[in-house]
PDB file of N, CA and C in Angstrom:
ATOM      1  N   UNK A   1      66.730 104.697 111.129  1.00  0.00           N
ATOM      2  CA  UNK A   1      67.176 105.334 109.907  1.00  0.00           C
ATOM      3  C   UNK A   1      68.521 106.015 110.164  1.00  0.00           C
ATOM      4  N   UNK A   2      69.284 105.722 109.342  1.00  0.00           N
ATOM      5  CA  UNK A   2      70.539 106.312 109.530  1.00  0.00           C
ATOM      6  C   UNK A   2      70.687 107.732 108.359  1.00  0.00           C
ATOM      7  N   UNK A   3      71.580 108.488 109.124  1.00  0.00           N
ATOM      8  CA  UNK A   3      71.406 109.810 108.505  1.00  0.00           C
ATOM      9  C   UNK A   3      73.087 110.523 107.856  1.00  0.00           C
ATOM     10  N   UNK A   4      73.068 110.005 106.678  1.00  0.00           N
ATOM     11  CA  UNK A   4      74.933 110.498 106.063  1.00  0.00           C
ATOM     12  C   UNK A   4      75.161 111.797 106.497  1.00  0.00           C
ATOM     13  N   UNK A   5      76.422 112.763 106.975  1.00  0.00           N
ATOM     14  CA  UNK A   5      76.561 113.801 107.005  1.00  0.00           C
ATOM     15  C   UNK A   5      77.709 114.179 105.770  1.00  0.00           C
ATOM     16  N   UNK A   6      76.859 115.003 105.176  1.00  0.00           N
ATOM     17  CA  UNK A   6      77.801 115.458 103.483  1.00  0.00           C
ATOM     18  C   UNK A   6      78.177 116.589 103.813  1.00  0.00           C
ATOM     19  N   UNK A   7      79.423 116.853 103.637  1.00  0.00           N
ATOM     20  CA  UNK A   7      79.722 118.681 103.836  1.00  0.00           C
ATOM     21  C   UNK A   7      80.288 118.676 102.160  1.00  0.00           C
ATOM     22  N   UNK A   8      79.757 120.271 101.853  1.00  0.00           N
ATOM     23  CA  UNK A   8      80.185 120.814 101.026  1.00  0.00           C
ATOM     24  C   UNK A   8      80.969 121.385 100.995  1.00  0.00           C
ATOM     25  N   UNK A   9      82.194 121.455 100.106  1.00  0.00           N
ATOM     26  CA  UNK A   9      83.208 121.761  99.670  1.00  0.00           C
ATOM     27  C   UNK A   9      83.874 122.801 100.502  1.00  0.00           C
ATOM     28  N   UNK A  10      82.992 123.884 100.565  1.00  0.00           N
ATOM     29  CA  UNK A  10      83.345 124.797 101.214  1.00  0.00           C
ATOM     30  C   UNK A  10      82.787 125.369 102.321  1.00  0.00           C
ATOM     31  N   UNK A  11      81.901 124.169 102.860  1.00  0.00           N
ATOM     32  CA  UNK A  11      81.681 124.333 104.156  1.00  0.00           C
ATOM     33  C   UNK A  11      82.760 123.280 105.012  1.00  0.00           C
ATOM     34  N   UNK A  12      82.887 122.613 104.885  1.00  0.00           N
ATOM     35  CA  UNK A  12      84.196 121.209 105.470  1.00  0.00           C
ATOM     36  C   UNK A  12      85.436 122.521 105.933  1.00  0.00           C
ATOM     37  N   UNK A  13      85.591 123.443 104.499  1.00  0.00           N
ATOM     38  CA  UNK A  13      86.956 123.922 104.850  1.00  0.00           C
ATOM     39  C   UNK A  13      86.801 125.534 105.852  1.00  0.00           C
ATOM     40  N   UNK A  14      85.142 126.262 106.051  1.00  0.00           N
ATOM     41  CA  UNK A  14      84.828 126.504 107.123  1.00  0.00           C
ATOM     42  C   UNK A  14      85.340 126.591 107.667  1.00  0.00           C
ATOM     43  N   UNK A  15      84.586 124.871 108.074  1.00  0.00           N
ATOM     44  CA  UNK A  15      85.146 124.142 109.506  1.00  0.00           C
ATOM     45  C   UNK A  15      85.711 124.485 110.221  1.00  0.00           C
ATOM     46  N   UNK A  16      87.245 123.639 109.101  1.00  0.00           N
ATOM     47  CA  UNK A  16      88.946 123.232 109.298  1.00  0.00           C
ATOM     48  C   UNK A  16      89.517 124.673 109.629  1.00  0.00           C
ATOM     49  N   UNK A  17      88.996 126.012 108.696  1.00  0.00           N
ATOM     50  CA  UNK A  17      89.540 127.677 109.497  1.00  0.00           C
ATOM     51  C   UNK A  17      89.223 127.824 110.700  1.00  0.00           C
ATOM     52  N   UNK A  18      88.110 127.341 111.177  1.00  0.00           N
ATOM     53  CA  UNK A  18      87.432 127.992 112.209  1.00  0.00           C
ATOM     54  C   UNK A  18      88.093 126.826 113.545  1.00  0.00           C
ATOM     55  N   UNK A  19      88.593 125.779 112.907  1.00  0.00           N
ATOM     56  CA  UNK A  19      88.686 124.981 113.783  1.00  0.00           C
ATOM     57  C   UNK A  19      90.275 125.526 113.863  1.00  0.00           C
ATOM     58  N   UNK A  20      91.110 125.695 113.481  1.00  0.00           N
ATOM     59  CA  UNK A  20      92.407 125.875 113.048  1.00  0.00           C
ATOM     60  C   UNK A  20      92.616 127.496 113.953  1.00  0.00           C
ATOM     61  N   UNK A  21      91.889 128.354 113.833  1.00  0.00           N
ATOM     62  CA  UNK A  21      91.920 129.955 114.242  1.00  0.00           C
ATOM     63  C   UNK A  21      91.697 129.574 115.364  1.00  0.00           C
ATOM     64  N   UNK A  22      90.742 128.692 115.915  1.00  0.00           N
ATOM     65  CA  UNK A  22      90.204 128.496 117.739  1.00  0.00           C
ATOM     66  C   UNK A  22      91.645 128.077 118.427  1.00  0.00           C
ATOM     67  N   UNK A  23      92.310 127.013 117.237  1.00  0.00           N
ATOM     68  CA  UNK A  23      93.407 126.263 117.907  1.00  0.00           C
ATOM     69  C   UNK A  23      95.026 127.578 118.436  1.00  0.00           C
ATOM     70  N   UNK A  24      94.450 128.681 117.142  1.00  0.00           N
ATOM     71  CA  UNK A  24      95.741 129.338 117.331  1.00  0.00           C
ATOM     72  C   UNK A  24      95.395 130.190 118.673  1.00  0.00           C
ATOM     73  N   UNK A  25      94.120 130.165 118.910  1.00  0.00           N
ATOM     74  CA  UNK A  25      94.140 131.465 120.238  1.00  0.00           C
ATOM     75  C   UNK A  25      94.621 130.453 121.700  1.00  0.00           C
ATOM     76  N   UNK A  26      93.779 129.491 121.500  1.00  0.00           N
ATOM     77  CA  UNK A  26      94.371 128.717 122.344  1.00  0.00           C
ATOM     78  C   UNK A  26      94.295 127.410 122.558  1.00  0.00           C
ATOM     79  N   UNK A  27      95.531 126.998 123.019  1.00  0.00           N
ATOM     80  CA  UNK A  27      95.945 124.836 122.681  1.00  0.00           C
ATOM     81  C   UNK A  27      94.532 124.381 123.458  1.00  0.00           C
ATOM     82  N   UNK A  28      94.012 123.641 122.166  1.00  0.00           N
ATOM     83  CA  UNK A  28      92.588 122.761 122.534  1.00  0.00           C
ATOM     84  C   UNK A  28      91.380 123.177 122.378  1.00  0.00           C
ATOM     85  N   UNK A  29      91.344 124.413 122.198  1.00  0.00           N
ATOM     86  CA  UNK A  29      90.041 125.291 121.947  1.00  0.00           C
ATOM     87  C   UNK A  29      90.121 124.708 120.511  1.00  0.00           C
ATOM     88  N   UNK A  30      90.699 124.434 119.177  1.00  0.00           N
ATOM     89  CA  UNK A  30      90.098 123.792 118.229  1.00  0.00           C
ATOM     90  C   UNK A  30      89.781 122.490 118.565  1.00  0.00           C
ATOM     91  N   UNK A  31      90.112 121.646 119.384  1.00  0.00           N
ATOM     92  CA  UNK A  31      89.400 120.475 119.975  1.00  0.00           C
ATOM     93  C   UNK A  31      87.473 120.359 120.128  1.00  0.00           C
ATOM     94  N   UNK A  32      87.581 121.599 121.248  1.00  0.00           N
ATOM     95  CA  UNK A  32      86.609 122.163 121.593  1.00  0.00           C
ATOM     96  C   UNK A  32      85.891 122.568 120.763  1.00  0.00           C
ATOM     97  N   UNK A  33      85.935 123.532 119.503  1.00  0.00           N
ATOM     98  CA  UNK A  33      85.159 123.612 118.979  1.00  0.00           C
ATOM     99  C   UNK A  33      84.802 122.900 117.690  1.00  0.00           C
ATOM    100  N   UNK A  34      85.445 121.517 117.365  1.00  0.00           N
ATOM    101  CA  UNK A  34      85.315 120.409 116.722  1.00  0.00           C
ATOM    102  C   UNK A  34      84.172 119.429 117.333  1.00  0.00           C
ATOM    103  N   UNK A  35      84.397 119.549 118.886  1.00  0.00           N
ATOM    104  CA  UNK A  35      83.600 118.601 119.491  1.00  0.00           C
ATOM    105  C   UNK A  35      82.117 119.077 119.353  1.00  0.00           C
ATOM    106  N   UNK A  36      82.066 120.872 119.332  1.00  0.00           N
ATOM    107  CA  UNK A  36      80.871 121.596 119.178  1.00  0.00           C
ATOM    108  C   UNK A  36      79.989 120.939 118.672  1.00  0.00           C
ATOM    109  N   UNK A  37      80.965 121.361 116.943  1.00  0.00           N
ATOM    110  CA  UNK A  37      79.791 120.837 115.601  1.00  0.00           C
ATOM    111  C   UNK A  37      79.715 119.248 115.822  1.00  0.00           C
ATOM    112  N   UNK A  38      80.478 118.215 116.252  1.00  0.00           N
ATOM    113  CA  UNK A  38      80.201 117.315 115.991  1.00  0.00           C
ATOM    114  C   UNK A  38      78.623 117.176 116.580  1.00  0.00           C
ATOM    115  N   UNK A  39      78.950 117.808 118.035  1.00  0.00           N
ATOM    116  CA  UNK A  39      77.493 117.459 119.215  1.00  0.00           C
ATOM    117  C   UNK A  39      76.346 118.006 118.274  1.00  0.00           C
ATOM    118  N   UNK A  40      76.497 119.025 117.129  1.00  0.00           N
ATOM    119  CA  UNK A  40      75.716 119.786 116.685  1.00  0.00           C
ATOM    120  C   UNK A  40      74.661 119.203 115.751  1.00  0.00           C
ATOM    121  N   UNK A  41      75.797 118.241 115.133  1.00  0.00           N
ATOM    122  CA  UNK A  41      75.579 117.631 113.424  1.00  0.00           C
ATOM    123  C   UNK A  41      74.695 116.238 114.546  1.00  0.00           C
ATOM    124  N   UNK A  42      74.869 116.447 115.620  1.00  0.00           N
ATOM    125  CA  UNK A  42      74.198 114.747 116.463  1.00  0.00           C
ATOM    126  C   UNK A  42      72.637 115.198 116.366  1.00  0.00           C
ATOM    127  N   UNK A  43      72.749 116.347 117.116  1.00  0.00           N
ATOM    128  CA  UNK A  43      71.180 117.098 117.607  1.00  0.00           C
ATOM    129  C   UNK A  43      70.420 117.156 116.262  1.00  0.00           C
ATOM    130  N   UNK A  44      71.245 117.500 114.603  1.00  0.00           N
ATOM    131  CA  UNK A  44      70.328 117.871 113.496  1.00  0.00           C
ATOM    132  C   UNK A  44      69.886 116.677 112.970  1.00  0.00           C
ATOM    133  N   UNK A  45      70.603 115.441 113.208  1.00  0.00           N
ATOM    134  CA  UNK A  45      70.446 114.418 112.877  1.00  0.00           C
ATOM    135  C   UNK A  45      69.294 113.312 113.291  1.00  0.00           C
ATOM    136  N   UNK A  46      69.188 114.092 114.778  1.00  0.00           N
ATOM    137  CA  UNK A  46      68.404 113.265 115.556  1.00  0.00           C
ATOM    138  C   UNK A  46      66.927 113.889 115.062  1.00  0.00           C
ATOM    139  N   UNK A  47      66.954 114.959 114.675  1.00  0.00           N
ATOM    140  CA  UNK A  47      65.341 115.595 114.490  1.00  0.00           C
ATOM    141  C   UNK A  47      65.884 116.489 113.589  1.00  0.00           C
ATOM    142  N   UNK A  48      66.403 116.982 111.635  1.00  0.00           N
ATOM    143  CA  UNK A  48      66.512 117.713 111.369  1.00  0.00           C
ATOM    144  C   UNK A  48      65.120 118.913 111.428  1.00  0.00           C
ATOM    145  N   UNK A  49      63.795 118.746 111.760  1.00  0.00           N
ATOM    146  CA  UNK A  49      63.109 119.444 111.243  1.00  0.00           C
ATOM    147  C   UNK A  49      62.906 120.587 112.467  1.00  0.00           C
ATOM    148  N   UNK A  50      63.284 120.376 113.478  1.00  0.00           N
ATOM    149  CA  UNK A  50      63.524 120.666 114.589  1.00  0.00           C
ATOM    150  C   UNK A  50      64.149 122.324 114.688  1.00  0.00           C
ATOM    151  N   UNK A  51      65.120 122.237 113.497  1.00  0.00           N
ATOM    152  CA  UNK A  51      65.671 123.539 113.288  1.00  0.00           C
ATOM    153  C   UNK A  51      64.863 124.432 111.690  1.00  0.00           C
ATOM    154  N   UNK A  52      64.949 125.903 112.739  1.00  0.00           N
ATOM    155  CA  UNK A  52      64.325 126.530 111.999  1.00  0.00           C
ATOM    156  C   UNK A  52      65.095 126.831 110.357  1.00  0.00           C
ATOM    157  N   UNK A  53      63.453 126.912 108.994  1.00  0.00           N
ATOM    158  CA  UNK A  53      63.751 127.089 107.840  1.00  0.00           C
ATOM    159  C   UNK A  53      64.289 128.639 107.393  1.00  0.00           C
ATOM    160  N   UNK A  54      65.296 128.580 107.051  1.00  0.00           N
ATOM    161  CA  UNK A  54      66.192 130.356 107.041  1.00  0.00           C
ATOM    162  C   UNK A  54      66.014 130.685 105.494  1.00  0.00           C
ATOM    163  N   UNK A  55      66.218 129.656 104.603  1.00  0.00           N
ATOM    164  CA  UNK A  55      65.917 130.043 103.058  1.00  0.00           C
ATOM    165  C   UNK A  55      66.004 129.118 102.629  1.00  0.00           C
ATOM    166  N   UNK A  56      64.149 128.957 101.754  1.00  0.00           N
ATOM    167  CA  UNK A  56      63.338 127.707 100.926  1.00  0.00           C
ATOM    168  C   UNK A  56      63.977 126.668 102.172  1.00  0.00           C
ATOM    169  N   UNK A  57      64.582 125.493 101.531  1.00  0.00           N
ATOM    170  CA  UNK A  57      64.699 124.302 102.371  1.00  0.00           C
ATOM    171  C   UNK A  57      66.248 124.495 103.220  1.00  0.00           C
ATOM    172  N   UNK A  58      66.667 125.225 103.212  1.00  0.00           N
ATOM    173  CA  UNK A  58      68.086 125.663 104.160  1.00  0.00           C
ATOM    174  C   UNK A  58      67.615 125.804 106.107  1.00  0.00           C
ATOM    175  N   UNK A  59      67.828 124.928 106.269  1.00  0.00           N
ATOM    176  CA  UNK A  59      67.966 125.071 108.311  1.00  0.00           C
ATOM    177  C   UNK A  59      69.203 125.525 108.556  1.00  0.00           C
ATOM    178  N   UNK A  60      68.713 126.507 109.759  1.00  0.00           N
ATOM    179  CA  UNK A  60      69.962 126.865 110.665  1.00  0.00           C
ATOM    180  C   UNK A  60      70.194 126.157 112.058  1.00  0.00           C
ATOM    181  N   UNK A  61      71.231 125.765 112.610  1.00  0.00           N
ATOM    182  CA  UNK A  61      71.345 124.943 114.313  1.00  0.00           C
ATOM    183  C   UNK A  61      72.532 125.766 114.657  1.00  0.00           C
ATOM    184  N   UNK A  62      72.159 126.217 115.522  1.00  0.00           N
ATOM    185  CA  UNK A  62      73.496 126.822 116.170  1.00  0.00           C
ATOM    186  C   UNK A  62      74.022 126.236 117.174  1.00  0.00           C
ATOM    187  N   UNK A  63      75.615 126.235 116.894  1.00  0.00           N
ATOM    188  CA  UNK A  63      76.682 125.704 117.380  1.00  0.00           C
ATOM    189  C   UNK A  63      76.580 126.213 119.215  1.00  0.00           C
ATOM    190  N   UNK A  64      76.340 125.471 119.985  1.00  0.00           N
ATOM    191  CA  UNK A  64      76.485 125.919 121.325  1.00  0.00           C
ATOM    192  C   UNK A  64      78.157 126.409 121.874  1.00  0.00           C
ATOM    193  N   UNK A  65      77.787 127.195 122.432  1.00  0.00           N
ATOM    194  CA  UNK A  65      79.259 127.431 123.153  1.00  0.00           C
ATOM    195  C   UNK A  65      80.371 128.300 121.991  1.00  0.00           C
ATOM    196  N   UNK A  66      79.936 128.362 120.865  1.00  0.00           N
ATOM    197  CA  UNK A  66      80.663 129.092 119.559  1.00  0.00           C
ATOM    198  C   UNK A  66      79.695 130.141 119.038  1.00  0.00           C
ATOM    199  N   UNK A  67      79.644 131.193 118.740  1.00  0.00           N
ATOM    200  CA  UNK A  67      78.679 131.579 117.707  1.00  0.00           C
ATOM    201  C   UNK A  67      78.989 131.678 116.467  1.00  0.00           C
ATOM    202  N   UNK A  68      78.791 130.126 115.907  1.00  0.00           N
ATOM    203  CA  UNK A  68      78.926 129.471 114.315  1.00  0.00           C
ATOM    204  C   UNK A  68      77.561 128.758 114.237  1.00  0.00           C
ATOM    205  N   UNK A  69      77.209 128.725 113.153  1.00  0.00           N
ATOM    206  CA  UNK A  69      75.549 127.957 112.380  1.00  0.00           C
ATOM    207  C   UNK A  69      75.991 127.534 111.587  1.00  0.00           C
ATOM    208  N   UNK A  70      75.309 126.010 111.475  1.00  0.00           N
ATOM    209  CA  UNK A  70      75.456 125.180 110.697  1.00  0.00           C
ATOM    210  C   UNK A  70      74.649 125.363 109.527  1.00  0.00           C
ATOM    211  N   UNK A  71      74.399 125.506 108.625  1.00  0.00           N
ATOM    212  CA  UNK A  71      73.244 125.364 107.553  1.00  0.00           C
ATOM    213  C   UNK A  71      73.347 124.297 106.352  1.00  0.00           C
ATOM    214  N   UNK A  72      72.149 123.782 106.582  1.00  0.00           N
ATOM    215  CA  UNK A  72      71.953 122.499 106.138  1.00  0.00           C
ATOM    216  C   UNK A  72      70.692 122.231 105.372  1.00  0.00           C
ATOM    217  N   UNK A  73      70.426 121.541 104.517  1.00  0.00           N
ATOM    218  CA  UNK A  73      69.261 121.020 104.209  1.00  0.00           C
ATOM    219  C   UNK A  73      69.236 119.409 104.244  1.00  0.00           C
ATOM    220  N   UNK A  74      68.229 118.712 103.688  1.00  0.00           N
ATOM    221  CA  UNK A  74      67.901 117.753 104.206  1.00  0.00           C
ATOM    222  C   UNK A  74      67.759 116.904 102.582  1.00  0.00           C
ATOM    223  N   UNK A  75      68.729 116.072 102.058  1.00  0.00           N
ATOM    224  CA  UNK A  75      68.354 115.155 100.691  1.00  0.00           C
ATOM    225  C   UNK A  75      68.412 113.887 100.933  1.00  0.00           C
ATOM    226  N   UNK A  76      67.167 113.321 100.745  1.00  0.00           N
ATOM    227  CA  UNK A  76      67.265 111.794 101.067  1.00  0.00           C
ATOM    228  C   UNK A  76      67.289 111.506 102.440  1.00  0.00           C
ATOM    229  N   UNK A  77      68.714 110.221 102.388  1.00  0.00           N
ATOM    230  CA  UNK A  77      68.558 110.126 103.653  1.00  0.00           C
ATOM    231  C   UNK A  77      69.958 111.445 104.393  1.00  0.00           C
ATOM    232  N   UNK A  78      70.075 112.132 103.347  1.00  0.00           N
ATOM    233  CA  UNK A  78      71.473 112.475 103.740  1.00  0.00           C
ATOM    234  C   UNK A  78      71.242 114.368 103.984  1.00  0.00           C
ATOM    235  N   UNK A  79      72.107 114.413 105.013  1.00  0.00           N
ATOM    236  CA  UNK A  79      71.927 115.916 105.853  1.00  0.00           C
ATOM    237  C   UNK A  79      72.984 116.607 105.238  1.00  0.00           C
ATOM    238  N   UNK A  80      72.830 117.505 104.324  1.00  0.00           N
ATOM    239  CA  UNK A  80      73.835 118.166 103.813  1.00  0.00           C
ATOM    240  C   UNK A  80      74.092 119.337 104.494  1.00  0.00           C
ATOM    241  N   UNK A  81      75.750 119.473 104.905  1.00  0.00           N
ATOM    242  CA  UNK A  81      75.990 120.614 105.279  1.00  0.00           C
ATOM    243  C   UNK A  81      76.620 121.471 104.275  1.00  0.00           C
ATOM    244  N   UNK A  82      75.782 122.798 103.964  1.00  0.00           N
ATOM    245  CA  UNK A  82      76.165 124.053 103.082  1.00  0.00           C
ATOM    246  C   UNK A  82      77.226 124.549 103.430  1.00  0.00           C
ATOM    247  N   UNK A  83      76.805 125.390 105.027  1.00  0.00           N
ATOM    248  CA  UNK A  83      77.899 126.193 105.048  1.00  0.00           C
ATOM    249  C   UNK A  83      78.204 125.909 107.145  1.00  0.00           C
ATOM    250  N   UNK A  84      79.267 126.408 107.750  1.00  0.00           N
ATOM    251  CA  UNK A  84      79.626 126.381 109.069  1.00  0.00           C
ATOM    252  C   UNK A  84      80.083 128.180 109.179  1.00  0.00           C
ATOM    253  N   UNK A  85      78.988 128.781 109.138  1.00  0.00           N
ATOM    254  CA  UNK A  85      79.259 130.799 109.560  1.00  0.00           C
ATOM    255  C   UNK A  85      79.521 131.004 110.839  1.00  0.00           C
ATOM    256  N   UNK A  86      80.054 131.758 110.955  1.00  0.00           N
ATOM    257  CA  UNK A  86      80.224 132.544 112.123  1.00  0.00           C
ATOM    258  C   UNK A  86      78.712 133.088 112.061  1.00  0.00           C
ATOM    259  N   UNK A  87      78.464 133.764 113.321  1.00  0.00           N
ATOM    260  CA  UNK A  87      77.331 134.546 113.445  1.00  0.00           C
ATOM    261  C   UNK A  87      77.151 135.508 112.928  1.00  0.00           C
ATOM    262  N   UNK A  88      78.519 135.952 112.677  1.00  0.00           N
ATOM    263  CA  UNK A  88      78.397 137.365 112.276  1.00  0.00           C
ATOM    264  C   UNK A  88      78.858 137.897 110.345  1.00  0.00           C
ATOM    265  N   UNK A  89      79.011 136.762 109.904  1.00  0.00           N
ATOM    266  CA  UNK A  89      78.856 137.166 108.654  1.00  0.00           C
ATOM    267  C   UNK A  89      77.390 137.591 108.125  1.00  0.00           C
ATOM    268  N   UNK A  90      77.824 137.928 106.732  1.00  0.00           N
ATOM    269  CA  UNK A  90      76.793 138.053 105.914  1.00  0.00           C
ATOM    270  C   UNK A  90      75.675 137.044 105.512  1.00  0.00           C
ATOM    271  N   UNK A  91      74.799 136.836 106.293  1.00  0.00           N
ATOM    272  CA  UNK A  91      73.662 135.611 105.446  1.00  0.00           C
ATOM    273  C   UNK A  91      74.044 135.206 103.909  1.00  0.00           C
ATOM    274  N   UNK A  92      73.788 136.941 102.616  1.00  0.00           N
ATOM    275  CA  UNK A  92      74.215 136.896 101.505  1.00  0.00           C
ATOM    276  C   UNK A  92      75.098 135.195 101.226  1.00  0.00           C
ATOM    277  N   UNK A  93      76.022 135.442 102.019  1.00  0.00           N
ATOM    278  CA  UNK A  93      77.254 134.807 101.374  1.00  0.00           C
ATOM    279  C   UNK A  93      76.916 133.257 101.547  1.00  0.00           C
ATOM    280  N   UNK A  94      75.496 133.139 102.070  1.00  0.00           N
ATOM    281  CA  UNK A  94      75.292 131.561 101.881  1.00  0.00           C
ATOM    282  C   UNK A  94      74.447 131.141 101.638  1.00  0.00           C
ATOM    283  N   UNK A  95      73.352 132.032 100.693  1.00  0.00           N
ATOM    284  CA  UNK A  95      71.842 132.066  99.747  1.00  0.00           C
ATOM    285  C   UNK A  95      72.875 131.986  98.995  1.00  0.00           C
ATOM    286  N   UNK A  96      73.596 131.803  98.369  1.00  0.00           N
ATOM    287  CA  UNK A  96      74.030 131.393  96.825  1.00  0.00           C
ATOM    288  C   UNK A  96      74.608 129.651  96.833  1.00  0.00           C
ATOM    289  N   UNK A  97      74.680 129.188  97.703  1.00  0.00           N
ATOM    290  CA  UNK A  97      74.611 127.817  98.012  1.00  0.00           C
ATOM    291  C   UNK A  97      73.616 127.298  98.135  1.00  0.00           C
ATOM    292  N   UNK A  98      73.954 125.509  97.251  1.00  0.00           N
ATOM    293  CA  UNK A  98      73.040 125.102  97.186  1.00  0.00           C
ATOM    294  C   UNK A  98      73.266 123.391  97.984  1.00  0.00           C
TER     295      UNK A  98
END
C-alpha cells in the first residue's frame, strides 16, 4: 500500500521557516533538518498508528535530532500533514486545524 504525503498549506510553509532559520544559523543545518522530517514522514508512513493520538484523530511523531512534531492524521490512503511545531509552541495553535 502506498501512502500520499499531503501537507497543508500551512504546515509545508512551517517547514520551509524552519528549514530556512536552521539554514541561517548554519550552512547545511537546513539540509539536515529537511532530511529529519523526510526520515520522519518515512517512519509515519511505515506504521502511522504507531504514533501517539494528541487530539480526536491528530498523531504526533517527533522529529529526531530537532525538537519539531509533525502532526498528522490519517485520510484514506493519504497521511496528511497539519502542522510541523516546534516543541515549544502552543498546542492551541494547532487544535484549530483540520
Amino acid at each position: 500500500m502506498t501512502t500520499n504525503v499531503v501537507f497543508r498549506p500551512q504546515a509545508e510553509e512551517e517547514a520551509r521557516a524552519a528549514r530556512r532559520w536552521y539554514e541561517e544559523q548554519k550552512p547545511g543545518l537546513g539540509a539536515r533538518f529537511a532530511d529529519a522530517i523526510e526520515e520522519t514522514l518515512r517512519r509515519i508512513a511505515s506504521n502511522p498508528p504507531a504514533f501517539p493520538l494528541v487530539h480526536g484523530e491528530i498523531r504526533r511523531a517527533v522529529v529526531r535530532q530537532f525538537p519539531y512534531g509533525i502532526y498528522f492524521r490519517m485520510h484514506a490512503q493519504d497521511l496528511v500533514v497539519i502542522a510541523v511545531m516546534h516543541g515549544r509552541r502552543h498546542p492551541r495553535r494547532r487544535q484549530s486545524r483540520r
